[in-house]
PDB file of N, CA and C in Angstrom:
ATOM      1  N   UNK A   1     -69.092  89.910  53.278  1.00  0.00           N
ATOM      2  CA  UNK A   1     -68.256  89.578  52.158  1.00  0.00           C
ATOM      3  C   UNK A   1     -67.920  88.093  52.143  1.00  0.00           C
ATOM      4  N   UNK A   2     -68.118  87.884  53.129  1.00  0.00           N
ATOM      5  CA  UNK A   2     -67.816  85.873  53.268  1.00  0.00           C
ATOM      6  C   UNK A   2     -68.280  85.258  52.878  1.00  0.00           C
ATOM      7  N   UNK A   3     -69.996  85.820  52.979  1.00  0.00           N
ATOM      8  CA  UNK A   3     -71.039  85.336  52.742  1.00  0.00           C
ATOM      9  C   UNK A   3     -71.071  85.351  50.863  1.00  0.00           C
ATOM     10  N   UNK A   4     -70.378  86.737  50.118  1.00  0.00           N
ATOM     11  CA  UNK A   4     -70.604  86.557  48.875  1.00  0.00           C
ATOM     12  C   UNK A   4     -69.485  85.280  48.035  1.00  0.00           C
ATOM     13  N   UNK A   5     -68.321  85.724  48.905  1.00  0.00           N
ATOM     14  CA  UNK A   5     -67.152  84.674  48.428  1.00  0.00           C
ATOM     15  C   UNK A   5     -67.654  83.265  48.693  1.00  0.00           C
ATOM     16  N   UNK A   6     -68.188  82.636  49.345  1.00  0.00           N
ATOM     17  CA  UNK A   6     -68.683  81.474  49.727  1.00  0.00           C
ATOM     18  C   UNK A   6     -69.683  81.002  48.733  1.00  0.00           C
ATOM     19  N   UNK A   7     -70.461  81.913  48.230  1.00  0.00           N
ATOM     20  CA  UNK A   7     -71.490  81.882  46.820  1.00  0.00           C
ATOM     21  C   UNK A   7     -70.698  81.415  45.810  1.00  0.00           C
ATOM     22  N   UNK A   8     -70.151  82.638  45.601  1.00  0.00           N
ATOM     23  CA  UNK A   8     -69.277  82.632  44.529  1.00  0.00           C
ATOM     24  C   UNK A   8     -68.214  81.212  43.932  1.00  0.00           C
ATOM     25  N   UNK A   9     -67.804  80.994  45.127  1.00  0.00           N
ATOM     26  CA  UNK A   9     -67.188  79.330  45.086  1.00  0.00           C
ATOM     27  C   UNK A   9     -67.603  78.357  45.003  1.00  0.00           C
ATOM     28  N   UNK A  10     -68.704  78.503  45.500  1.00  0.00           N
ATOM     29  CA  UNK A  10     -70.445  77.373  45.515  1.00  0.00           C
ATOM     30  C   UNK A  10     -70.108  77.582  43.397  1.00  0.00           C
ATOM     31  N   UNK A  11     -70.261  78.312  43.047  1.00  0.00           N
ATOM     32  CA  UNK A  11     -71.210  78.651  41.850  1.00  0.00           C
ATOM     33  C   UNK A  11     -70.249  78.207  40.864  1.00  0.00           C
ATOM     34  N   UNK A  12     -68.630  78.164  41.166  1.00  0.00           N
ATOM     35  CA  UNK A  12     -67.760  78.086  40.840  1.00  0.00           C
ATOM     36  C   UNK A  12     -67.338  76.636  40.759  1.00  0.00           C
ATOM     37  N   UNK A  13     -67.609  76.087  41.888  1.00  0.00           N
ATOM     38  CA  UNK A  13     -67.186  74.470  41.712  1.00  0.00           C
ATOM     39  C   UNK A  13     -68.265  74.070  41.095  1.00  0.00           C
ATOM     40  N   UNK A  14     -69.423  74.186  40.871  1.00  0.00           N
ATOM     41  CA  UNK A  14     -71.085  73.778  39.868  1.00  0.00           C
ATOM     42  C   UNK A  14     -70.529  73.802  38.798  1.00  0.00           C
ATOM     43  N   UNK A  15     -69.959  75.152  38.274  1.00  0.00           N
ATOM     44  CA  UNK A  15     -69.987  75.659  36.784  1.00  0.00           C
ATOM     45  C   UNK A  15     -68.716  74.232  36.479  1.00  0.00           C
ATOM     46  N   UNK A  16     -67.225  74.255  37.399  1.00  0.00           N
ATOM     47  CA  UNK A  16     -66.361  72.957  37.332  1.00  0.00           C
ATOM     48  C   UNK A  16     -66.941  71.686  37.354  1.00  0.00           C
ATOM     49  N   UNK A  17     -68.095  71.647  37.845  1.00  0.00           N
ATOM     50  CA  UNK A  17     -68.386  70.257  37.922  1.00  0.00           C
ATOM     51  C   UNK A  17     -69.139  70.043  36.769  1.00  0.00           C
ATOM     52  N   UNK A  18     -70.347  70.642  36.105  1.00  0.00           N
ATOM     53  CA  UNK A  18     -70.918  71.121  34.962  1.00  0.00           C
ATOM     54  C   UNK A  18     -69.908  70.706  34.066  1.00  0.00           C
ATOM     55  N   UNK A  19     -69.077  71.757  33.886  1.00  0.00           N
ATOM     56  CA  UNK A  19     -68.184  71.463  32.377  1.00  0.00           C
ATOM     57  C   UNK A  19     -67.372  70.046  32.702  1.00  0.00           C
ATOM     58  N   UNK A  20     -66.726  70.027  33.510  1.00  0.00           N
ATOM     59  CA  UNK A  20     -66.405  68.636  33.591  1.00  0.00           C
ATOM     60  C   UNK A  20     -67.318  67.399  33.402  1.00  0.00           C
ATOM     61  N   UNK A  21     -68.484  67.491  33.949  1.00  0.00           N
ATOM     62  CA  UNK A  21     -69.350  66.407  33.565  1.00  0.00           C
ATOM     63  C   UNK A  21     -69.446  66.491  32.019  1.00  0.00           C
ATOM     64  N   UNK A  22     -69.319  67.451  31.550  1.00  0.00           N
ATOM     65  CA  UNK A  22     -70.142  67.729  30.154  1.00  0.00           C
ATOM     66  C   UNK A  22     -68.775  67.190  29.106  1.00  0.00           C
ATOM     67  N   UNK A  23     -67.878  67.629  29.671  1.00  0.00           N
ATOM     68  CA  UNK A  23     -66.511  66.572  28.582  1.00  0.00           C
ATOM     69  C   UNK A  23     -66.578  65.363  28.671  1.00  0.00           C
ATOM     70  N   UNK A  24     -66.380  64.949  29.556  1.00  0.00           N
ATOM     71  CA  UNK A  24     -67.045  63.171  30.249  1.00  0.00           C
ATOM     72  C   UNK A  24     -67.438  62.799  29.592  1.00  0.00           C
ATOM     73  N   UNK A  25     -68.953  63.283  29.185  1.00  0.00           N
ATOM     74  CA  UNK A  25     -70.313  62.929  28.575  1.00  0.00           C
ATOM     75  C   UNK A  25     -69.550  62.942  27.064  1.00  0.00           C
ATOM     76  N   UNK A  26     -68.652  63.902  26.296  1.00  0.00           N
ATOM     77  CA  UNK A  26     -69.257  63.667  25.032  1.00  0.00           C
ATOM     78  C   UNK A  26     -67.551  62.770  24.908  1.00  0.00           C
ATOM     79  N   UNK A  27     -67.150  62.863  25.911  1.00  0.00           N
ATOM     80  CA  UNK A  27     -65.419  61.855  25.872  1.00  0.00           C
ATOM     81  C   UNK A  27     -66.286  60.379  25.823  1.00  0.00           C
ATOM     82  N   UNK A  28     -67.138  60.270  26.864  1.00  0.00           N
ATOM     83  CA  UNK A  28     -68.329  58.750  26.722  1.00  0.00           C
ATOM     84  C   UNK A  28     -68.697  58.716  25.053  1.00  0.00           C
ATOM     85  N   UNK A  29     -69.225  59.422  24.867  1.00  0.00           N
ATOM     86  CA  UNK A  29     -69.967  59.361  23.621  1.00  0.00           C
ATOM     87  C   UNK A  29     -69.152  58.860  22.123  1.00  0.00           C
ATOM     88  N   UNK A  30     -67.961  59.959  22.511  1.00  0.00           N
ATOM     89  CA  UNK A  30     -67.338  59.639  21.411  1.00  0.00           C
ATOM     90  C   UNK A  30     -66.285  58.192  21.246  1.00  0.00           C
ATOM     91  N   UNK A  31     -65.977  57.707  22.998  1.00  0.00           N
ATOM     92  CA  UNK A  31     -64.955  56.358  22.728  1.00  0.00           C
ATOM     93  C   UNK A  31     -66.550  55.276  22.502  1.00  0.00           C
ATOM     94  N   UNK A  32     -68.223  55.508  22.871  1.00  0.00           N
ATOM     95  CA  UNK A  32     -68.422  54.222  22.180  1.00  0.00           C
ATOM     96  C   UNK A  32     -68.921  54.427  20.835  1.00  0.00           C
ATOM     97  N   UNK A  33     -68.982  55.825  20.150  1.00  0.00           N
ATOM     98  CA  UNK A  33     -68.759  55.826  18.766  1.00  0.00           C
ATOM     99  C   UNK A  33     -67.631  54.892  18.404  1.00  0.00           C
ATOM    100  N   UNK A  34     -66.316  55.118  18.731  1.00  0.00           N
ATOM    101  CA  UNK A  34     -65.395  54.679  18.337  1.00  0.00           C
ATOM    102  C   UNK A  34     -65.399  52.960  18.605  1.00  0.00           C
ATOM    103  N   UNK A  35     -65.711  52.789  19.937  1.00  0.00           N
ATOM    104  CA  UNK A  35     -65.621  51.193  20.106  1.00  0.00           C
ATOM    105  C   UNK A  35     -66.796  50.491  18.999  1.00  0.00           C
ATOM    106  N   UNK A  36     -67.953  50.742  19.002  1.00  0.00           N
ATOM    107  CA  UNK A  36     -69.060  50.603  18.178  1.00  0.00           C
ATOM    108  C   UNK A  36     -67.924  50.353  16.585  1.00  0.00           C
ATOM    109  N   UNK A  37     -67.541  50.977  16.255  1.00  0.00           N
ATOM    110  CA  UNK A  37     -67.069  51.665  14.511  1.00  0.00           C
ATOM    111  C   UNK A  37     -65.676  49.829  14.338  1.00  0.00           C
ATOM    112  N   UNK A  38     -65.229  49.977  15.735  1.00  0.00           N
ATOM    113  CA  UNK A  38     -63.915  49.155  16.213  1.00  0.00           C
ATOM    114  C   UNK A  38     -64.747  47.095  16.070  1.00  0.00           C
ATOM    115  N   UNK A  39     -65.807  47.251  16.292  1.00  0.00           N
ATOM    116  CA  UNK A  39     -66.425  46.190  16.453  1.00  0.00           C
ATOM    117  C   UNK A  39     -67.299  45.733  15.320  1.00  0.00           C
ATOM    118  N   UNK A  40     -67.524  46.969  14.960  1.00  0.00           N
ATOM    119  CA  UNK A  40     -68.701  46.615  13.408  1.00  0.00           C
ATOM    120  C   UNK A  40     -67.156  45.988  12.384  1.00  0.00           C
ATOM    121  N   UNK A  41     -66.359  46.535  12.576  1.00  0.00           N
ATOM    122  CA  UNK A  41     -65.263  46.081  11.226  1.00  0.00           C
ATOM    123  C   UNK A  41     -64.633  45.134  11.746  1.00  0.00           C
ATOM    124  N   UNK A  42     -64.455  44.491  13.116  1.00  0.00           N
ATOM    125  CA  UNK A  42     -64.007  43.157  13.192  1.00  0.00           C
ATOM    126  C   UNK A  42     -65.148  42.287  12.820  1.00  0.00           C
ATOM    127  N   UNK A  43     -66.285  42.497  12.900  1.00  0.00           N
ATOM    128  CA  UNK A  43     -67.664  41.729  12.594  1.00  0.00           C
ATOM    129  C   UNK A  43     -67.749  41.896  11.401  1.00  0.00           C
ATOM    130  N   UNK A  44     -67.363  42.688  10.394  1.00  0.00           N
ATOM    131  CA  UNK A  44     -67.021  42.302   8.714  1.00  0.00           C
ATOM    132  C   UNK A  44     -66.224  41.503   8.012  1.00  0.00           C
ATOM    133  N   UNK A  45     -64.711  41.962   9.015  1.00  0.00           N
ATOM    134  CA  UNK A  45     -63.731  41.156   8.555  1.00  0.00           C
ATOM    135  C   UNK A  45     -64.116  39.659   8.874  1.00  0.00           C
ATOM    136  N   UNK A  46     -64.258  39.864  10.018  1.00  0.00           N
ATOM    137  CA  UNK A  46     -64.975  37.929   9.896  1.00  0.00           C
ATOM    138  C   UNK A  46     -65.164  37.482   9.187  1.00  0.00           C
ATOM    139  N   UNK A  47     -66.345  38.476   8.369  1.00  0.00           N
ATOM    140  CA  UNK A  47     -67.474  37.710   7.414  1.00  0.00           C
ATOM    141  C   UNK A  47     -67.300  37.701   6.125  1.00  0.00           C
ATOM    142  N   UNK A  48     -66.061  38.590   5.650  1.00  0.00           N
ATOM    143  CA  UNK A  48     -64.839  38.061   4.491  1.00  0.00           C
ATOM    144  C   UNK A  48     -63.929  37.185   4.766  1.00  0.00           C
ATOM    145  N   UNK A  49     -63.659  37.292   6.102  1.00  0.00           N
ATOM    146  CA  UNK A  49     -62.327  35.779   5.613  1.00  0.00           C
ATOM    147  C   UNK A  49     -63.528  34.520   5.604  1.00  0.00           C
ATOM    148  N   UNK A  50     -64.508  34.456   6.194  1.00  0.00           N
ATOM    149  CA  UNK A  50     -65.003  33.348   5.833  1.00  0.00           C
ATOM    150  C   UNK A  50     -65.619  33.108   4.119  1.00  0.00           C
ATOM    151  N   UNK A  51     -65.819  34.513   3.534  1.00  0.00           N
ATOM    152  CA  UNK A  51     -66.398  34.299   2.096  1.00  0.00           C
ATOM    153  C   UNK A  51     -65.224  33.606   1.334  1.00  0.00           C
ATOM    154  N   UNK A  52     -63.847  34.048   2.320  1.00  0.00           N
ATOM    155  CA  UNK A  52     -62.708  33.432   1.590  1.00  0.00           C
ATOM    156  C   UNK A  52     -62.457  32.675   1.073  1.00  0.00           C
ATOM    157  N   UNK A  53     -62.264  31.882   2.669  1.00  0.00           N
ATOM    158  CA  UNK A  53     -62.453  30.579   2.472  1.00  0.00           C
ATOM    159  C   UNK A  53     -63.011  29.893   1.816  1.00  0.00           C
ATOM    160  N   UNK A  54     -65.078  29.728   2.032  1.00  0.00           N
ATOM    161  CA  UNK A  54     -65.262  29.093   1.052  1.00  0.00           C
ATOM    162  C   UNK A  54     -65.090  29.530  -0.435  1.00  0.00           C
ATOM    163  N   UNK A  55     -64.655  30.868  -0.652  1.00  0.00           N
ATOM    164  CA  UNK A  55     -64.398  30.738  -2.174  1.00  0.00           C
ATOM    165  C   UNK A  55     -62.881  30.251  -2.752  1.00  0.00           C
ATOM    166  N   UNK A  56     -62.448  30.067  -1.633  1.00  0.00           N
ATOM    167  CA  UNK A  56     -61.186  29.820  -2.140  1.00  0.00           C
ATOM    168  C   UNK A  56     -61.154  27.494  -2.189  1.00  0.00           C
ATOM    169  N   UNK A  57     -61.958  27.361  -1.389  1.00  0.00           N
ATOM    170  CA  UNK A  57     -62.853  25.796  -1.256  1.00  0.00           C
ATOM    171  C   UNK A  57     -63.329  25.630  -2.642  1.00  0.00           C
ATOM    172  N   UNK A  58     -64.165  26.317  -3.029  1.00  0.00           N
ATOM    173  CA  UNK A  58     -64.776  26.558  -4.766  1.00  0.00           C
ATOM    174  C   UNK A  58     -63.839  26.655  -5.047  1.00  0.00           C
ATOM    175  N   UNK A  59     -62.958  27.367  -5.432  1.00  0.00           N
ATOM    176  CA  UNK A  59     -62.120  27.562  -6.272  1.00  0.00           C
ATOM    177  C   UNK A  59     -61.211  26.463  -6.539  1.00  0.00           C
ATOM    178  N   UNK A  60     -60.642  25.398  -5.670  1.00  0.00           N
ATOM    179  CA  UNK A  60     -59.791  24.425  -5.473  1.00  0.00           C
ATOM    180  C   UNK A  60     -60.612  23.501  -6.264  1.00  0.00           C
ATOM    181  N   UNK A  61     -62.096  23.858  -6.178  1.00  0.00           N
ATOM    182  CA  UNK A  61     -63.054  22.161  -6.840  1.00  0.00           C
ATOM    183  C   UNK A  61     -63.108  22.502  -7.978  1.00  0.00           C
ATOM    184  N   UNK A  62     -63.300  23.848  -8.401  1.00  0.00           N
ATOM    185  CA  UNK A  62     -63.623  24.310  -9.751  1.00  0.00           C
ATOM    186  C   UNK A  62     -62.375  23.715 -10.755  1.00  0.00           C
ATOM    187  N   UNK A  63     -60.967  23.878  -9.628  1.00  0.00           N
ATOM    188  CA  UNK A  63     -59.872  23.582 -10.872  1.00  0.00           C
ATOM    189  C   UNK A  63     -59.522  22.497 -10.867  1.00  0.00           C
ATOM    190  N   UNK A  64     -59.652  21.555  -9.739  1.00  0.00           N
ATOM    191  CA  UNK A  64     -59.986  20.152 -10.191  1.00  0.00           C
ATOM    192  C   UNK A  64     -60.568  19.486 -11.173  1.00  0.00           C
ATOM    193  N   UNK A  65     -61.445  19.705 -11.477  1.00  0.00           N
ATOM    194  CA  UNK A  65     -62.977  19.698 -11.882  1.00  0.00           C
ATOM    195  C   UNK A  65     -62.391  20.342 -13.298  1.00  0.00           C
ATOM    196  N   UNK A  66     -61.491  21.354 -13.877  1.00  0.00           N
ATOM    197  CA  UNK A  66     -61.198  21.865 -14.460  1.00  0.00           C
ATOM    198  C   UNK A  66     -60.146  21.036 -15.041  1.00  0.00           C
ATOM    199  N   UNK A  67     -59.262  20.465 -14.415  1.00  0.00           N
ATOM    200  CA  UNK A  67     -57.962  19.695 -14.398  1.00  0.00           C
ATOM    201  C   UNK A  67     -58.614  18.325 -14.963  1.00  0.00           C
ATOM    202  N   UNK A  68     -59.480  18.095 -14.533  1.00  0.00           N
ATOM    203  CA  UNK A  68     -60.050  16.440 -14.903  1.00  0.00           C
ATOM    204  C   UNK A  68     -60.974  16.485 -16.441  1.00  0.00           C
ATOM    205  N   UNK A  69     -61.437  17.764 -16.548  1.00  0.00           N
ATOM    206  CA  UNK A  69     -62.299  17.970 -18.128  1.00  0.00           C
ATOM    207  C   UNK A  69     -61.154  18.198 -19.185  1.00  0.00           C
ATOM    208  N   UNK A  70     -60.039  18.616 -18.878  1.00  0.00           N
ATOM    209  CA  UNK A  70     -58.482  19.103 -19.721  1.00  0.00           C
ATOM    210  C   UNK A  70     -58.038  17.576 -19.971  1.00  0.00           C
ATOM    211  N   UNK A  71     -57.996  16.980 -19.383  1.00  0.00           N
ATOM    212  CA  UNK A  71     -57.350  15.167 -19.092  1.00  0.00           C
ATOM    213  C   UNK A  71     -58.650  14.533 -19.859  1.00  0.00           C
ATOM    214  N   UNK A  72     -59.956  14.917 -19.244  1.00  0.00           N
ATOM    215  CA  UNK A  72     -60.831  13.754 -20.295  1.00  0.00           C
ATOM    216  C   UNK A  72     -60.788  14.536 -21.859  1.00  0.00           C
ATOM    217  N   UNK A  73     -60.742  16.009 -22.089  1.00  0.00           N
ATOM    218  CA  UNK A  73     -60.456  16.239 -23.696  1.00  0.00           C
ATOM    219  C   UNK A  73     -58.702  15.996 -24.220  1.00  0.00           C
ATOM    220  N   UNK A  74     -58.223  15.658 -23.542  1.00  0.00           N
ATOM    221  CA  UNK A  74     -56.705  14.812 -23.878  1.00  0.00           C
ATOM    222  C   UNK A  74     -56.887  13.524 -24.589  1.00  0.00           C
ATOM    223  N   UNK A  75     -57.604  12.623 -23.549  1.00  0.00           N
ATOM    224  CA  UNK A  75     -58.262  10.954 -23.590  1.00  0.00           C
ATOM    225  C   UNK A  75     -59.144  10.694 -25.234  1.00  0.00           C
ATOM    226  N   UNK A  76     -60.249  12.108 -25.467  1.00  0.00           N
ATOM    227  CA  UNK A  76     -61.101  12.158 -26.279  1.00  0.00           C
ATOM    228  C   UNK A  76     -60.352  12.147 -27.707  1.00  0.00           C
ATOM    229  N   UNK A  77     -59.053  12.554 -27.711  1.00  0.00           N
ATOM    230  CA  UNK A  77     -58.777  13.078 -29.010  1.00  0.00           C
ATOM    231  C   UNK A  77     -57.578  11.836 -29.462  1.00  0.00           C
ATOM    232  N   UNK A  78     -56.939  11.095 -28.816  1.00  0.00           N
ATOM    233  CA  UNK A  78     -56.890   9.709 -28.511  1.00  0.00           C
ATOM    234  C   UNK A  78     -57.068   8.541 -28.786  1.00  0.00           C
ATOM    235  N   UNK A  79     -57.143   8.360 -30.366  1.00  0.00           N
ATOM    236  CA  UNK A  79     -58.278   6.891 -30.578  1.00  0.00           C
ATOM    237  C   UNK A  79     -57.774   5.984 -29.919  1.00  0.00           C
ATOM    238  N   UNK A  80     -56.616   5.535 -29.929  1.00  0.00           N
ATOM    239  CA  UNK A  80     -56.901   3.996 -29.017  1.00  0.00           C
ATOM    240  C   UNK A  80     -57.698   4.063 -27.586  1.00  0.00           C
ATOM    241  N   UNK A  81     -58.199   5.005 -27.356  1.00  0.00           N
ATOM    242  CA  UNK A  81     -59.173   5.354 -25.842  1.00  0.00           C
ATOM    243  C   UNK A  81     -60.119   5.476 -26.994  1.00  0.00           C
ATOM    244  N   UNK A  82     -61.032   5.879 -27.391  1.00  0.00           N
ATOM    245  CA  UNK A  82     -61.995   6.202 -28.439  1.00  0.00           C
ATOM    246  C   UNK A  82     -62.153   4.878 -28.397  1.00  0.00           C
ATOM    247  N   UNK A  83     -61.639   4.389 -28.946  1.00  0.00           N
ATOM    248  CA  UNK A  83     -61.693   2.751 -29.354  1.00  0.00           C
ATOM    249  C   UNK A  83     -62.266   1.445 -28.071  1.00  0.00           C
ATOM    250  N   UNK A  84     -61.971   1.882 -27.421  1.00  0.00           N
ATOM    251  CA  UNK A  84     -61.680   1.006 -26.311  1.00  0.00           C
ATOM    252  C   UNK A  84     -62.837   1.501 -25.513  1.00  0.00           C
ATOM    253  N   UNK A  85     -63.240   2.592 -26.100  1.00  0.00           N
ATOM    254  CA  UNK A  85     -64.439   3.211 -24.971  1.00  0.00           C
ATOM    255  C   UNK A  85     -65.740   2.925 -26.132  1.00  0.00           C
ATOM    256  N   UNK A  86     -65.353   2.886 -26.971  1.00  0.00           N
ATOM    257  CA  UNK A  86     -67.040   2.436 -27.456  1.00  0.00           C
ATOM    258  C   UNK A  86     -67.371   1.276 -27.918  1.00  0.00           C
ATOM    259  N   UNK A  87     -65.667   0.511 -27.931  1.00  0.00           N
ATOM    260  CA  UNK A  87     -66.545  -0.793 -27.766  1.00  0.00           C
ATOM    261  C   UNK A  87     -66.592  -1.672 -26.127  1.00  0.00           C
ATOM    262  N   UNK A  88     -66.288  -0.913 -25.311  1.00  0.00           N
ATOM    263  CA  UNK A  88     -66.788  -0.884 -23.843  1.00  0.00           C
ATOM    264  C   UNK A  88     -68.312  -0.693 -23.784  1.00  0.00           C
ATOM    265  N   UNK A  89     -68.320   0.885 -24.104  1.00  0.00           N
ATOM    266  CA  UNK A  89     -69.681   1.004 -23.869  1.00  0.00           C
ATOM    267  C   UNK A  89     -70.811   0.478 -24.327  1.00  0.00           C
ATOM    268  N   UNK A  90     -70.792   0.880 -26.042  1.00  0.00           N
ATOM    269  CA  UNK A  90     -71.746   0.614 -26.845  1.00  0.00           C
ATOM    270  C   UNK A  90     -71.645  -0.986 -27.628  1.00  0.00           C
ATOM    271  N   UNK A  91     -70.575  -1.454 -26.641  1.00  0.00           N
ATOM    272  CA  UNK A  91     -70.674  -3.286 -27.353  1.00  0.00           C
ATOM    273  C   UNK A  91     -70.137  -3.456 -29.139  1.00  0.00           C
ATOM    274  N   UNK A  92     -69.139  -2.485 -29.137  1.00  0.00           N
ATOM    275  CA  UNK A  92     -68.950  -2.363 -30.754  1.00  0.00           C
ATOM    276  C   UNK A  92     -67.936  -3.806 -31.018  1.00  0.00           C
ATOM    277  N   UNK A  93     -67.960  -4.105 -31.871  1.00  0.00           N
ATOM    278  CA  UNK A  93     -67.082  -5.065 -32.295  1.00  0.00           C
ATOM    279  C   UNK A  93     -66.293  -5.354 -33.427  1.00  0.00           C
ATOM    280  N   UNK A  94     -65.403  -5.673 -33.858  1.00  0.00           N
ATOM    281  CA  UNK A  94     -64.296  -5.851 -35.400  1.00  0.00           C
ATOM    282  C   UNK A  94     -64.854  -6.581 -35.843  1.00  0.00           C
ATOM    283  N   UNK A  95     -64.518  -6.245 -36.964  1.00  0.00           N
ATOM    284  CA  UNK A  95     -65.356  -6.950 -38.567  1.00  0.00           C
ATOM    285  C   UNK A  95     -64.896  -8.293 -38.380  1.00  0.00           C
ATOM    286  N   UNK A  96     -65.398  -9.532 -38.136  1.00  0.00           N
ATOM    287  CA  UNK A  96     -65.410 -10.841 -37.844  1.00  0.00           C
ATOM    288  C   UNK A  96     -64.438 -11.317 -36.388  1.00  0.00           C
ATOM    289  N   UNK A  97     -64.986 -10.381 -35.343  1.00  0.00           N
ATOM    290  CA  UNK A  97     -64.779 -10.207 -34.249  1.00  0.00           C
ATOM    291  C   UNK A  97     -66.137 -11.149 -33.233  1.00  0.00           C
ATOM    292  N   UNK A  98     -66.158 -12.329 -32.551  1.00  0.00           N
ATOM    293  CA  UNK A  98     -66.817 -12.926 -31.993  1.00  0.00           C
ATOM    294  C   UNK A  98     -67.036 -12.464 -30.493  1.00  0.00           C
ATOM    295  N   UNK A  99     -67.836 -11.985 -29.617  1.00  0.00           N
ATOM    296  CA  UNK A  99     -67.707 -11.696 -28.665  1.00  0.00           C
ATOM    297  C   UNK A  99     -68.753 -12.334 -27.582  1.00  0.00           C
ATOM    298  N   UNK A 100     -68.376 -13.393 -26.095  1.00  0.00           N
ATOM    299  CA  UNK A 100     -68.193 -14.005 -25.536  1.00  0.00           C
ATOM    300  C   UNK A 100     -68.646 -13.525 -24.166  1.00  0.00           C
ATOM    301  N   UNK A 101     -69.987 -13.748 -23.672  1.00  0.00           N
ATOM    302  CA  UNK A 101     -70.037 -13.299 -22.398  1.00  0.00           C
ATOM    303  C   UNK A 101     -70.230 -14.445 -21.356  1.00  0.00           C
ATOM    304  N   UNK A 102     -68.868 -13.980 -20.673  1.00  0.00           N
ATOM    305  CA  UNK A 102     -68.718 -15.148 -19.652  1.00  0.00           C
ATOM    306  C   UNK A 102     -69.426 -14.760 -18.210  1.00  0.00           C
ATOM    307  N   UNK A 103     -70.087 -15.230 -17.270  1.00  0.00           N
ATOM    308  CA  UNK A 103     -70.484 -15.199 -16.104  1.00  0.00           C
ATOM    309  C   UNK A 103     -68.963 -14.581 -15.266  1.00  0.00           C
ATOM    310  N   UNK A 104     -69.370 -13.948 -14.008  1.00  0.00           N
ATOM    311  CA  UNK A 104     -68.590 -13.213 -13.533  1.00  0.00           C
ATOM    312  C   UNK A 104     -68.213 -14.300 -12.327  1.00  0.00           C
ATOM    313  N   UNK A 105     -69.120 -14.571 -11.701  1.00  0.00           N
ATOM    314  CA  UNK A 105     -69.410 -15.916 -10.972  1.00  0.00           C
ATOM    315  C   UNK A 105     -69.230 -17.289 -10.850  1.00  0.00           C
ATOM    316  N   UNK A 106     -68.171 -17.744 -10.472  1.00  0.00           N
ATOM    317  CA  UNK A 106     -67.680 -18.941 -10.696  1.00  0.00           C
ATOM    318  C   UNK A 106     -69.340 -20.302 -10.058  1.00  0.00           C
ATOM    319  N   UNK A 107     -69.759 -20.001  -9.710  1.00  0.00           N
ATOM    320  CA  UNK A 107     -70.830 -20.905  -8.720  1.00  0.00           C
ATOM    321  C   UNK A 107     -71.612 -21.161  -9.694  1.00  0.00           C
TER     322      UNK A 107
END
């Protein structure tokens, strides 16, 4: 009878060691599911705050850029700028208006 109880306990700590290994295994499995799942979404979030940023970089130039076309259609509507800009540019001049080009260069 020693001989069967001694089996029996043999067969008994296997079957304990068995199922215990076997929770282990899917307790393993499932924390690097979880670490895996934990790491893919810090490796996203990254890669939105950086879209952020630069869109939020664009966005600062865009309304600059936005701010300065609002100011030049201010300027445009403006004649004494009108005025002053085309006969800047295009060399316009007043009706018995003489115009004088002096050297920039004293030498």
């Amino acid at each position: 009878m020693n001989y069967q109880s001694e089996t029996k306990s043999k067969k008994y700590i296997a079957a304990r060691k068995k199922r215990a290994l076997t929770i282990f295994s899917v307790f393993l499995i499932l924390a690097g599911m979880f670490l895996f799942q934990i790491v893919n979404s810090n490796v996203q979030k990254s890669k939105i705050n950086q879209e952020v940023v630069t869109e939020k970089k664009h966005y600062h130039k865009l309304s600059n850029e936005n701010t300065q076309l609002k100011d030049r259609v201010k300027q445009m509507n403006d004649d004494d700028y009108l005025e002053k800009l085309v006969r800047y540019k295009y060399l316009y001049t007043k009706k018995g208006e003489t115009v004088y080009n002096l050297p920039d260069d004293a030498n």
